[in-house]
Protein backbone atom coordinates (compact mmCIF):
# COMPACT_ATOMS: atom_id res chain seq x y z
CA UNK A 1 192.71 112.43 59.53
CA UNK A 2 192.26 108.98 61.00
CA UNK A 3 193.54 109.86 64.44
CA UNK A 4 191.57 113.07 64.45
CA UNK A 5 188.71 110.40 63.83
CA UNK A 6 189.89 107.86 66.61
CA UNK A 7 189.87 110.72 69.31
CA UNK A 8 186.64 112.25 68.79
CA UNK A 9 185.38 109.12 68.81
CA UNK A 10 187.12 108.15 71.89
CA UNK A 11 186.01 111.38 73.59
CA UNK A 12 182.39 112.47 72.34
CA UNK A 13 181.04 109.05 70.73
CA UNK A 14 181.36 110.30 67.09
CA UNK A 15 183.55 111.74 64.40
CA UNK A 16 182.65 115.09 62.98
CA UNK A 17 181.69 113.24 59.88
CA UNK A 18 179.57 109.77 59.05
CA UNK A 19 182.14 107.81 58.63
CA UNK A 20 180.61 103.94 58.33
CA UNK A 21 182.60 103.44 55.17
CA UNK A 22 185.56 102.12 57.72
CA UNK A 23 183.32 102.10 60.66
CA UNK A 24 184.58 98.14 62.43
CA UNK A 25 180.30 97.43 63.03
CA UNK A 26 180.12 97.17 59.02
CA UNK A 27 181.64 93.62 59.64
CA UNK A 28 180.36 90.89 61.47
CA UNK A 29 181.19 87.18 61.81
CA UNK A 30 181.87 86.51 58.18
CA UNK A 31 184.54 88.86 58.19
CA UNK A 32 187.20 85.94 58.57
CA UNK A 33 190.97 86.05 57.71
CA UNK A 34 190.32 84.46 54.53
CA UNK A 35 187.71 87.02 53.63
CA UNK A 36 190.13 89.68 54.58
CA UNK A 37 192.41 88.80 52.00
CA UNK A 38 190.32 87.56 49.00
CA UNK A 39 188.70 90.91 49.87
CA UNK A 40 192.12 93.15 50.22
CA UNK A 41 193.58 90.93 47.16
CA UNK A 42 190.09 92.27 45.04
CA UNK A 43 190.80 95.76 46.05
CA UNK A 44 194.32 95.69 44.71
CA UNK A 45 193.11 94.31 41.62
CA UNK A 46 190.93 97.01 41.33
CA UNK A 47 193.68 100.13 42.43
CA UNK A 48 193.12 101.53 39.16
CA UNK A 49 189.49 100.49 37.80
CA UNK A 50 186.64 102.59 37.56
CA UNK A 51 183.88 101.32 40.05
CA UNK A 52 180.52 101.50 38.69
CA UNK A 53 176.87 101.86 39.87
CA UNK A 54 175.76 98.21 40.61
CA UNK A 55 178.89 96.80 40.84
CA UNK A 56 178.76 93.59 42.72
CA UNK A 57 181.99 92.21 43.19
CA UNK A 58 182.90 88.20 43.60
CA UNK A 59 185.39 88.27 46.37
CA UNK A 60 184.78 87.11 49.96
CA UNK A 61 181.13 85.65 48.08
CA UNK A 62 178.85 84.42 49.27
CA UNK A 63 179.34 84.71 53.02
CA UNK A 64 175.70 84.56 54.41
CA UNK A 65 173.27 82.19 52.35
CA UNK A 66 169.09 81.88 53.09
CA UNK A 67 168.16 78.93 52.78
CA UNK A 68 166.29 79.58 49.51
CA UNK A 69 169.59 80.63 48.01
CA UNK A 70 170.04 77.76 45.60
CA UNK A 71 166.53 77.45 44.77
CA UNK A 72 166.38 81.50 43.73
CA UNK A 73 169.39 80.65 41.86
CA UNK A 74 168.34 77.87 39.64
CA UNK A 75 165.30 80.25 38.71
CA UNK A 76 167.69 82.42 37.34
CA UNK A 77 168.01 85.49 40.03
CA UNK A 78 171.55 87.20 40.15
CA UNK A 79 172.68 88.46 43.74
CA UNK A 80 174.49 91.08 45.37
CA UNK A 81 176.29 91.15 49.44
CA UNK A 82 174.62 93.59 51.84
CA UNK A 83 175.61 93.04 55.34
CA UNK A 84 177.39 89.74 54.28
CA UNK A 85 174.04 88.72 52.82
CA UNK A 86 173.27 87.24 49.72
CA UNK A 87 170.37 89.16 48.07
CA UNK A 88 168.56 88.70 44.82
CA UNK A 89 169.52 91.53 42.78
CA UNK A 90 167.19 90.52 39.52
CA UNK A 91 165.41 87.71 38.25
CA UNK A 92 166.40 86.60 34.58
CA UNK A 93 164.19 82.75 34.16
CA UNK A 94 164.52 83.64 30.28
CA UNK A 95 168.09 84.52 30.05
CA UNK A 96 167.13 87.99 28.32
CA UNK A 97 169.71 89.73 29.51
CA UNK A 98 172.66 89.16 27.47
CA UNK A 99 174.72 92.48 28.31
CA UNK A 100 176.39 92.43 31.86
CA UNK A 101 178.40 95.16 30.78
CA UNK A 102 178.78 98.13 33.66
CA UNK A 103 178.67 101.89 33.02
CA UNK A 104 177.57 105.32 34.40
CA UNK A 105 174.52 105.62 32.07
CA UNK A 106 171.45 104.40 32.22
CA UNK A 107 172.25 101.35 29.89
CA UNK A 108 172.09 98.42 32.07
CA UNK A 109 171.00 94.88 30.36
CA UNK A 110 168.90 93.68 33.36
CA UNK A 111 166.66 97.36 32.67
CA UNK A 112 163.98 95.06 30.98
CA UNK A 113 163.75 91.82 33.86
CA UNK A 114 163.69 95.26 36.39
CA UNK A 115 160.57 96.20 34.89
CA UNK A 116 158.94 93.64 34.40
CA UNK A 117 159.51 92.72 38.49
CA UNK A 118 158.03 96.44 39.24
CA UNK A 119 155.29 96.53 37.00
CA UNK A 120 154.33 92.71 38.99
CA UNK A 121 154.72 94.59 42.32
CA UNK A 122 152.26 97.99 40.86
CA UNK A 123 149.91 95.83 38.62
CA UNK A 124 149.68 91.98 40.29
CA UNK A 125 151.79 90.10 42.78
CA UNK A 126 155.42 89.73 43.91
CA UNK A 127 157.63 87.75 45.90
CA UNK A 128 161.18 89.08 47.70
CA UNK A 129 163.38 86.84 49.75
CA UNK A 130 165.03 89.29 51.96
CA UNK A 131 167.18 87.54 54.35
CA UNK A 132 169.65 89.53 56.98
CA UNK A 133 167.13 91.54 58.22
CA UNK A 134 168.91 92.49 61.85
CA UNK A 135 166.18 91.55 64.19
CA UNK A 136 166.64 91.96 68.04
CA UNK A 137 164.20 90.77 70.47
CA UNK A 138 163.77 93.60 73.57
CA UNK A 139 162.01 92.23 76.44
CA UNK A 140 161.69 92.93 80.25
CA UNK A 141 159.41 95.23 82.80
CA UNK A 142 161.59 98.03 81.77
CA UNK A 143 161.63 97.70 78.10
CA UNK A 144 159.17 100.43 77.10
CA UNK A 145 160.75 103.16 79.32
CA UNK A 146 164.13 101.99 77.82
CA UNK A 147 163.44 102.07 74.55
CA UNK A 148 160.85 105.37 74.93
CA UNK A 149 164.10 107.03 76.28
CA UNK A 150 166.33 105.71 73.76
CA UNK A 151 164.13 106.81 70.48
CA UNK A 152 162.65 109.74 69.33
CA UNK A 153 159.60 108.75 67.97
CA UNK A 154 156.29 107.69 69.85
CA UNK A 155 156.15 103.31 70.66
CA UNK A 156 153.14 102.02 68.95
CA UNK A 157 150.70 99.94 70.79
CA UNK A 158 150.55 96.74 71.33
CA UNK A 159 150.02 94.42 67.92
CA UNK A 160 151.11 97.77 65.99
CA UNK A 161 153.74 98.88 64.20
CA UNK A 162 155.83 101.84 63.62
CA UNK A 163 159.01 103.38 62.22
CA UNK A 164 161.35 104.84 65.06
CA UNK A 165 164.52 106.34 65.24
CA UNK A 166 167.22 106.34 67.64
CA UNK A 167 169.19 110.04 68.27
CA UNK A 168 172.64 111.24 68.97
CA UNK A 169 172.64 114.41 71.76
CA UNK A 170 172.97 116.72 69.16
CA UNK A 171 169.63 115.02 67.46
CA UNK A 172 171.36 113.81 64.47
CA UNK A 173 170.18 110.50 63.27
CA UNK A 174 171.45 107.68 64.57
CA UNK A 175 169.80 104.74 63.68
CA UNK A 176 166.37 103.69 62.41
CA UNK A 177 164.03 100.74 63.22
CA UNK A 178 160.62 99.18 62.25
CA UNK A 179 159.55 98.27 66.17
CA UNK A 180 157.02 95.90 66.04
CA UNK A 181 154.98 95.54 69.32
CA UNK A 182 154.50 92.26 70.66
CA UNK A 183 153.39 92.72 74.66
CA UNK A 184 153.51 95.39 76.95
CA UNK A 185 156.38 94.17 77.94
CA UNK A 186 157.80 93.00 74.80
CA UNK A 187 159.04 94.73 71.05
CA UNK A 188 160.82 93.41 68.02
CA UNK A 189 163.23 95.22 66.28
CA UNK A 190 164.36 95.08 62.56
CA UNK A 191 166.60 97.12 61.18
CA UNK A 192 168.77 97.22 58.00
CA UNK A 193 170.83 94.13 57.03
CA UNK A 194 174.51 96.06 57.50
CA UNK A 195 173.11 97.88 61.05
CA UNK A 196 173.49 94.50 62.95
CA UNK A 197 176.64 95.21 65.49
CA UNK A 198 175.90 99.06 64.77
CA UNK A 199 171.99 98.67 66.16
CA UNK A 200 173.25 96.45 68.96
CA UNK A 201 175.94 98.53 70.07
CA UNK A 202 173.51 101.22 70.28
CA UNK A 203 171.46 99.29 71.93
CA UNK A 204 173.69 97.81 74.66
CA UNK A 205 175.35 100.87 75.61
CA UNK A 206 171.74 102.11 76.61
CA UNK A 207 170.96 99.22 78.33
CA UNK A 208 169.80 99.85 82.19
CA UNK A 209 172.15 98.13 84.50
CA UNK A 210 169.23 96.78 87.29
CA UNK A 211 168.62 93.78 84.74
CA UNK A 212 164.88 95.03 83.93
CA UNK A 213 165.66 94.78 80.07
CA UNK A 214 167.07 92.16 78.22
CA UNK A 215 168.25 91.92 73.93
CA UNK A 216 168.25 88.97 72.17
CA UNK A 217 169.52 88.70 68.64
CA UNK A 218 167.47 86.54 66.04
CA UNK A 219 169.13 87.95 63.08
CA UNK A 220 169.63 84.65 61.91
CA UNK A 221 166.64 82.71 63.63
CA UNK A 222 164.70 83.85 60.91
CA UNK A 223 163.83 84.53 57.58
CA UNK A 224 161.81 86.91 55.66
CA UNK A 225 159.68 87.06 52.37
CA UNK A 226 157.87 90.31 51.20
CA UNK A 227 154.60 89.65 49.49
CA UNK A 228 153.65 92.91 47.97
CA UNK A 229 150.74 93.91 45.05
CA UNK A 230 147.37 94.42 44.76
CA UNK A 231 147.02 90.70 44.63
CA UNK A 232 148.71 89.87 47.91
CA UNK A 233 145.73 89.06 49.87
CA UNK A 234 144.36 87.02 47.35
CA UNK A 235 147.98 84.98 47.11
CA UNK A 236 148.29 84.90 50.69
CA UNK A 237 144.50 83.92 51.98
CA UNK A 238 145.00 80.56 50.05
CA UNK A 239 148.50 80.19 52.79
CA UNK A 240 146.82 80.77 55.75
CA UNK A 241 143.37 80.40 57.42
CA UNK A 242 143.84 83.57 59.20
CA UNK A 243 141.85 86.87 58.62
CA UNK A 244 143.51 88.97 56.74
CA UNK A 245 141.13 91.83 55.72
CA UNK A 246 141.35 95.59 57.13
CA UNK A 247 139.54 94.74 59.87
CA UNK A 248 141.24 92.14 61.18
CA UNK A 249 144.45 92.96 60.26
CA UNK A 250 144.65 96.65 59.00
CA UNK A 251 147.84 98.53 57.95
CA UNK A 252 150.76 98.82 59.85
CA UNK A 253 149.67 95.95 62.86
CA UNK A 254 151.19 92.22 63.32
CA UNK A 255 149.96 89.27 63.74
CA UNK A 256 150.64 85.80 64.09
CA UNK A 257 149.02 83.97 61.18
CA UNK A 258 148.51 79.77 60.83
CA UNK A 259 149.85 78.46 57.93
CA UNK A 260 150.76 74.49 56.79
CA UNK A 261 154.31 74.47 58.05
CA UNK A 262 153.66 76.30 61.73
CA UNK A 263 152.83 79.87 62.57
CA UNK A 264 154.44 82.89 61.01
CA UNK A 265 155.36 86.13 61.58
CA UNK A 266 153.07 88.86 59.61
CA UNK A 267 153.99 92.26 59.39
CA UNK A 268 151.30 94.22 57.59
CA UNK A 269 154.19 96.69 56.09
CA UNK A 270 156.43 96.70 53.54
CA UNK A 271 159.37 99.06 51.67
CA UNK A 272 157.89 99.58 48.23
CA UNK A 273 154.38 101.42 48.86
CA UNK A 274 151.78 98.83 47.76
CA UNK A 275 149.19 96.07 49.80
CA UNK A 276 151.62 93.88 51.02
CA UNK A 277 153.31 91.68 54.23
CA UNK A 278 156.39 90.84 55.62
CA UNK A 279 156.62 87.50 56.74
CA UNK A 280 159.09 86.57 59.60
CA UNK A 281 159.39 82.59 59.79
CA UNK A 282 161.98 80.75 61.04
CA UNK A 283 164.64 79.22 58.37
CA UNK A 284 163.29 75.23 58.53
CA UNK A 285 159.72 76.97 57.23
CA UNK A 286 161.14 79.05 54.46
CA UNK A 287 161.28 76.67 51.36
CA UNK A 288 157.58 74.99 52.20
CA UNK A 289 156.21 78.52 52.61
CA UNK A 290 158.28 80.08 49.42
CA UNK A 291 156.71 77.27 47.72
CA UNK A 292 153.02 77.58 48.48
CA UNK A 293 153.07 80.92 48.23
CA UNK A 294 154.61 80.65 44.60
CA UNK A 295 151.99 77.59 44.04
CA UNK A 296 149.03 79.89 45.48
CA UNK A 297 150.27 83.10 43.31
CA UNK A 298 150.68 81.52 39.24
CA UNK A 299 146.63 82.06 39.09
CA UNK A 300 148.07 85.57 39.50
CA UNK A 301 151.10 85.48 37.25
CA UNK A 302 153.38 86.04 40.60
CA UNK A 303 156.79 87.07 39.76
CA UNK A 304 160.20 86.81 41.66
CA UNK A 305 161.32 90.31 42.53
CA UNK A 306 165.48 91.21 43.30
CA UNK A 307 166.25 94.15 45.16
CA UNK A 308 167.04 96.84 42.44
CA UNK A 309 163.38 96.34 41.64
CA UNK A 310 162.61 97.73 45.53
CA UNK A 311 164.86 100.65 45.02
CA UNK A 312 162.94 101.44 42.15
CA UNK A 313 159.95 101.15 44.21
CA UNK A 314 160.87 102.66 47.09
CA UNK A 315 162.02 106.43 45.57
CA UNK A 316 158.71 106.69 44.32
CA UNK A 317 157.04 106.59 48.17
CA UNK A 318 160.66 108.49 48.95
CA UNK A 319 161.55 105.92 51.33
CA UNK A 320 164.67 106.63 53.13
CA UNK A 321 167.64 104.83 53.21
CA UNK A 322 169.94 104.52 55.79
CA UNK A 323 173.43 105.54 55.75
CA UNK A 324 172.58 106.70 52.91
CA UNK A 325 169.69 109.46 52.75
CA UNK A 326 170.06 109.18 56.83
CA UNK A 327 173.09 109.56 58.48
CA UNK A 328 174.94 111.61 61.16
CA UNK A 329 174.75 114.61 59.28
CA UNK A 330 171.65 115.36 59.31
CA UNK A 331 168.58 115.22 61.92
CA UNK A 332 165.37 114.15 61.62
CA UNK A 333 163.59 117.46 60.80
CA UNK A 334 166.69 117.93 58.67
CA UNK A 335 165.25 114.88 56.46
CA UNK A 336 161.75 116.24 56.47
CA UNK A 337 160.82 113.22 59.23
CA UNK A 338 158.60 115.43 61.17
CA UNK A 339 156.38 113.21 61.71
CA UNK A 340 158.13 110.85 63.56
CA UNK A 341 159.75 112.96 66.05
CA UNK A 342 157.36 113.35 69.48
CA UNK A 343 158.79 116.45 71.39
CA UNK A 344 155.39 116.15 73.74
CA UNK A 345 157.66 112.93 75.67
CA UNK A 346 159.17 114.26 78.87
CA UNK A 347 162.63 112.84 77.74
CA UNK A 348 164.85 111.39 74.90
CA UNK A 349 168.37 111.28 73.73
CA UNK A 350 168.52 114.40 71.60
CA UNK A 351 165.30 115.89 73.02
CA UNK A 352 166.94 119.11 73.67
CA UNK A 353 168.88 119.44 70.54
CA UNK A 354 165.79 119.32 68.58
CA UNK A 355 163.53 121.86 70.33
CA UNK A 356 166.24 124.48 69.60
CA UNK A 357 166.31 123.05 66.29
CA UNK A 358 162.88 123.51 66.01
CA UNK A 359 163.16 127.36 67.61
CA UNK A 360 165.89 128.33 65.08
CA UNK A 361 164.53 126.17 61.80
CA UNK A 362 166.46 123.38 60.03
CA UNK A 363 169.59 123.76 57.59
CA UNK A 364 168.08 121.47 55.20
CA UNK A 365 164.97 120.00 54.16
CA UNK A 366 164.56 116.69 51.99
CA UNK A 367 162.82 116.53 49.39
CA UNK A 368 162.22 114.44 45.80
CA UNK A 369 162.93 115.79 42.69
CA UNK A 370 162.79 114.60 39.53
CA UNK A 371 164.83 114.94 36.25
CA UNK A 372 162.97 117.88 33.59
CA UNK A 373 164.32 115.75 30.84
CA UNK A 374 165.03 111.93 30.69
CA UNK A 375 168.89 112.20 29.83
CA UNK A 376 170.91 109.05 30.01
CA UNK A 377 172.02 108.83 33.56
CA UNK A 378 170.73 108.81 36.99
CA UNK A 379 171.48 111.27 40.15
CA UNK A 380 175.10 109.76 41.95
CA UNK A 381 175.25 109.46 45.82
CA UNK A 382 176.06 113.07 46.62
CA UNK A 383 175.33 114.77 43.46
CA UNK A 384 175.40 118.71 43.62
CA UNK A 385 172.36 120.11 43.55
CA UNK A 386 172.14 124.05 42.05
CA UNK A 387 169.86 127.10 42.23
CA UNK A 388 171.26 129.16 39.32
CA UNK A 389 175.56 129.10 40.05
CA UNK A 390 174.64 128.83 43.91
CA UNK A 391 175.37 125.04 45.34
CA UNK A 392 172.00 124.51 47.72
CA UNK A 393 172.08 120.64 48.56
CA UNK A 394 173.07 117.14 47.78
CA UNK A 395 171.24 113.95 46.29
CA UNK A 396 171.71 111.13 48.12
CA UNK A 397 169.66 108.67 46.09
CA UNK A 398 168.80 108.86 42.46
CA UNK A 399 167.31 106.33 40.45
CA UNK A 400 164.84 105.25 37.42
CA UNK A 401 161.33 104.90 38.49
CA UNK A 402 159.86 102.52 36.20
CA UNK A 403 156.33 103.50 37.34
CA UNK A 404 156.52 107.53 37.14
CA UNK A 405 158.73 106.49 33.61
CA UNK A 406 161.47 109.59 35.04
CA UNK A 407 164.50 110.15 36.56
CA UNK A 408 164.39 110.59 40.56
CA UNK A 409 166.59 112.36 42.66
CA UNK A 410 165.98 112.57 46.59
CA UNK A 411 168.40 115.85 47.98
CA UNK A 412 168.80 117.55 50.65
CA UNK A 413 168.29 121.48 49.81
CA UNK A 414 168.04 124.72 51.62
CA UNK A 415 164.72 125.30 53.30
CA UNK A 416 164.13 128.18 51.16
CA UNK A 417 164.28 125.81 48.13
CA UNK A 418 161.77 122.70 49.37
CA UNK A 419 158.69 123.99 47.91
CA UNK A 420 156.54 121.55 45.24
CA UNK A 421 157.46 123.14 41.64
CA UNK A 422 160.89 125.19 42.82
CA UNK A 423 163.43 124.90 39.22
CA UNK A 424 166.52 123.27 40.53
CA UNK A 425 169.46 121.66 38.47
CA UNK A 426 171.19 118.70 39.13
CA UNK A 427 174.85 118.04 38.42
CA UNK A 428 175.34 114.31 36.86
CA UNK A 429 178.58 113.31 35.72
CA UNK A 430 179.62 117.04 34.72
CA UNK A 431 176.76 118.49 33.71
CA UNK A 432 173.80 120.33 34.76
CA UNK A 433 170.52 118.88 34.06
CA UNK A 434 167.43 120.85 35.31
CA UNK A 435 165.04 119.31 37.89
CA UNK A 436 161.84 120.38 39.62
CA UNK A 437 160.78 119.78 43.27
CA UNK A 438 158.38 117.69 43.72
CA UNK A 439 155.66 116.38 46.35
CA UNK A 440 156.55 113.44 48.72
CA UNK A 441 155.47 111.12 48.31
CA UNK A 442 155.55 110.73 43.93
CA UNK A 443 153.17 107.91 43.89
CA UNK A 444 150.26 107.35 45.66
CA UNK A 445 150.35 110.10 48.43
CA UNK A 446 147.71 109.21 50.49
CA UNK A 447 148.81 105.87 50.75
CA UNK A 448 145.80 104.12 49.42
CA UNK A 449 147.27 101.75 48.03
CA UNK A 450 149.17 100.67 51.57
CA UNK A 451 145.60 100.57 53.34
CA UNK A 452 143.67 98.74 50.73
């Protein structure tokens, strides 16, 4: 098996399958000798042990800090490693959760602090530190004919902002970026926290060899806080003197805005469907703007958010997730990403692949679903998904949705089987639990929210 896997990557670029579970680009700088071992050591430990949704484990920990880490920690927010990062994972300033206990079902002790984040995000105001962000600078007079070549998806314009994807030949997904346009001349890329050497191997093996493009990596230049709610504007407006209605700064654009402590990054975009702003500052500005931000949002009852919170939030838009909902297994029409796939550009790595794809018709379609019936436990990664005794997809994320108050699944199903209201069933730790199709997105479809 693992040799198979060497040579096809050796000779066509890829395994047959996704196989970033032991993909090398999963690790990056913190991925020492020592944390090889406290890591390996852990895994012995463990031989035998159930793992469990939400499992964060302590070895290796922490490798990557923000420098708000100690501060987050004091008001009470528990973390979790993604791409060496420390994240918040929940906020608990009250110390209500008193079971830390792990299990299958839907019985988690932090279920109340989650809520309470999401309902802040819906109903009011709330702050994320989100550090790890990969973030590569891509400059040069040939940057937009590299990067139009390299991705699928059309660039925006300058001060805009859009969602791209990056192809294998056979148009599977490869990865996926927010591009931010800077200049005509010059884009920012972010991309997940664990894509770092993935993203940039990508993107250095595409590189043109005259010297017309050049790739700078800032993972760790900067910092980023997500301000998200209907109350955002209001929070943020007392931060900064800059404009920050529609007009001046409408949905899905960046600017630069003036703040206190220097300017700042503002990306008028966020992964949880509401009003909201990313904000990109470098790591000697985080505290000071953490801190006036907090200051500026207790009129507003502003609340610390953790990142199962987001989840939450995000499978009610169905936000994708990579290497998880998106991976090589699938293209973009596959995952229902129509939308961002421009066949009208003369050229792009898996151009071809896709206009036969789009000749013949996809294998799958993506779609939400959620649970007929509450039940006790959540959709696994890669739960069967039924029509009658026929097998007709996978989920690949399932979670609670502590606005819609249900279960959601998001699968990939037979075409025949993506339509809003088709009876579907779910298998969940052994049993079948009946579903329905929905809509995407769940929650607020036509994005008002976003563009308010």
């Amino acid at each position: 098996g693992a040799g198979k896997a060497i040579a096809e990557w050796i000779l066509t670029g890829r395994p047959e399958f996704d196989l970033w579970s032991i993909d090398r680009r999963r690790y990056k700088e913190y991925a020492t000798t020592k944390y090889t071992v406290d890591k390996a050591v852990e895994v012995y430990q463990n031989e035998y042990a159930m793992g469990f949704p939400f499992e964060e484990r302590p070895a290796g920990r922490p490798a990557y800090v923000s420098p708000l880490y100690e501060k987050l920690k004091k008001k009470g927010a528990s973390f979790g490693a993604r791409g060496g990062w420390e994240r918040p994972t929940f906020f608990d300033p009250k110390n209500e959760v008193t079971d830390h206990s792990l299990s299958f079902f839907r019985r988690n002790g932090w279920r109340k602090v989650v809520a309470k984040e999401v309902h802040a995000a819906r109903n009011g105001v709330a702050i994320l530190d989100l550090p790890g962000f990969t973030k590569i600078e891509v400059k040069g007079p040939g940057a937009f004919a590299y990067l139009d070549n390299l991705l699928c998806t059309k660039l925006p314009k300058v001060g805009r902002i859009s969602l791209v994807y990056a192809l294998l030949p056979d148009g599977k997904v490869l990865s996926e970026f927010t591009v931010v346009r800077i200049a005509e001349d010059s884009f920012y890329l972010v991309g997940a926290a664990s894509s770092e050497w993935h993203d940039l191997d990508v993107l250095e093996m595409a590189l043109p060899t005259d010297g017309s493009v050049t790739l700078k990596n800032v993972t760790k230049d900067y910092g980023s806080l997500i301000l998200v709610g209907p109350r955002s504007r209001d929070v943020l407006s007392q931060v900064t003197t800059s404009a920050l209605d529609n007009t001046a700064f409408p949905w899905l654009s960046v600017r630069m805005i003036d703040t206190a402590f220097g300017p700042v990054r503002a990306l008028r975009v966020n992964y949880v469907g509401e009003l909201g702003w990313e904000l990109h500052a470098s790591n000697d500005q985080m505290v000071a703007l953490y801190d006036a931000i907090w200051k500026a949002g207790e009129q507003f009852q502003i609340a610390d958010m953790g990142i199962y919170a987001v989840d939450s939030l995000r499978l009610d838009k169905c936000y994708r997730g990579w290497k998880g909902d998106l991976e090589i297994g699938f293209s973009p029409f596959d995952a229902s990403l129509d939308r961002f796939v421009d066949l009208t550009k003369p050229s792009f790595v898996g151009r071809e692949a896709l206009i036969a794809e789009k000749a013949s018709g996809s294998k799958w379609r993506f779609v939400p679903m959620t649970l007929d019936e509450d039940g006790d436990a959540d959709a696994p990664y890669c739960a069967s998904v039924f029509s009658g005794d026929k097998r007709i997809g996978i989920a690949t994320s399932g979670g609670w949705s502590f606005t819609l108050n249900k279960s959601v699944a998001l699968a990939y199903v037979r075409p025949e089987f993506e339509s809003a209201g088709t009876k579907l069933e779910i298998e969940i730790f052994g049993e079948r639990k009946k579903a329905t199709v929905g809509a995407e997105p769940l929650f607020d479809p036509r994005n008002e929210r976003l563009r308010a």
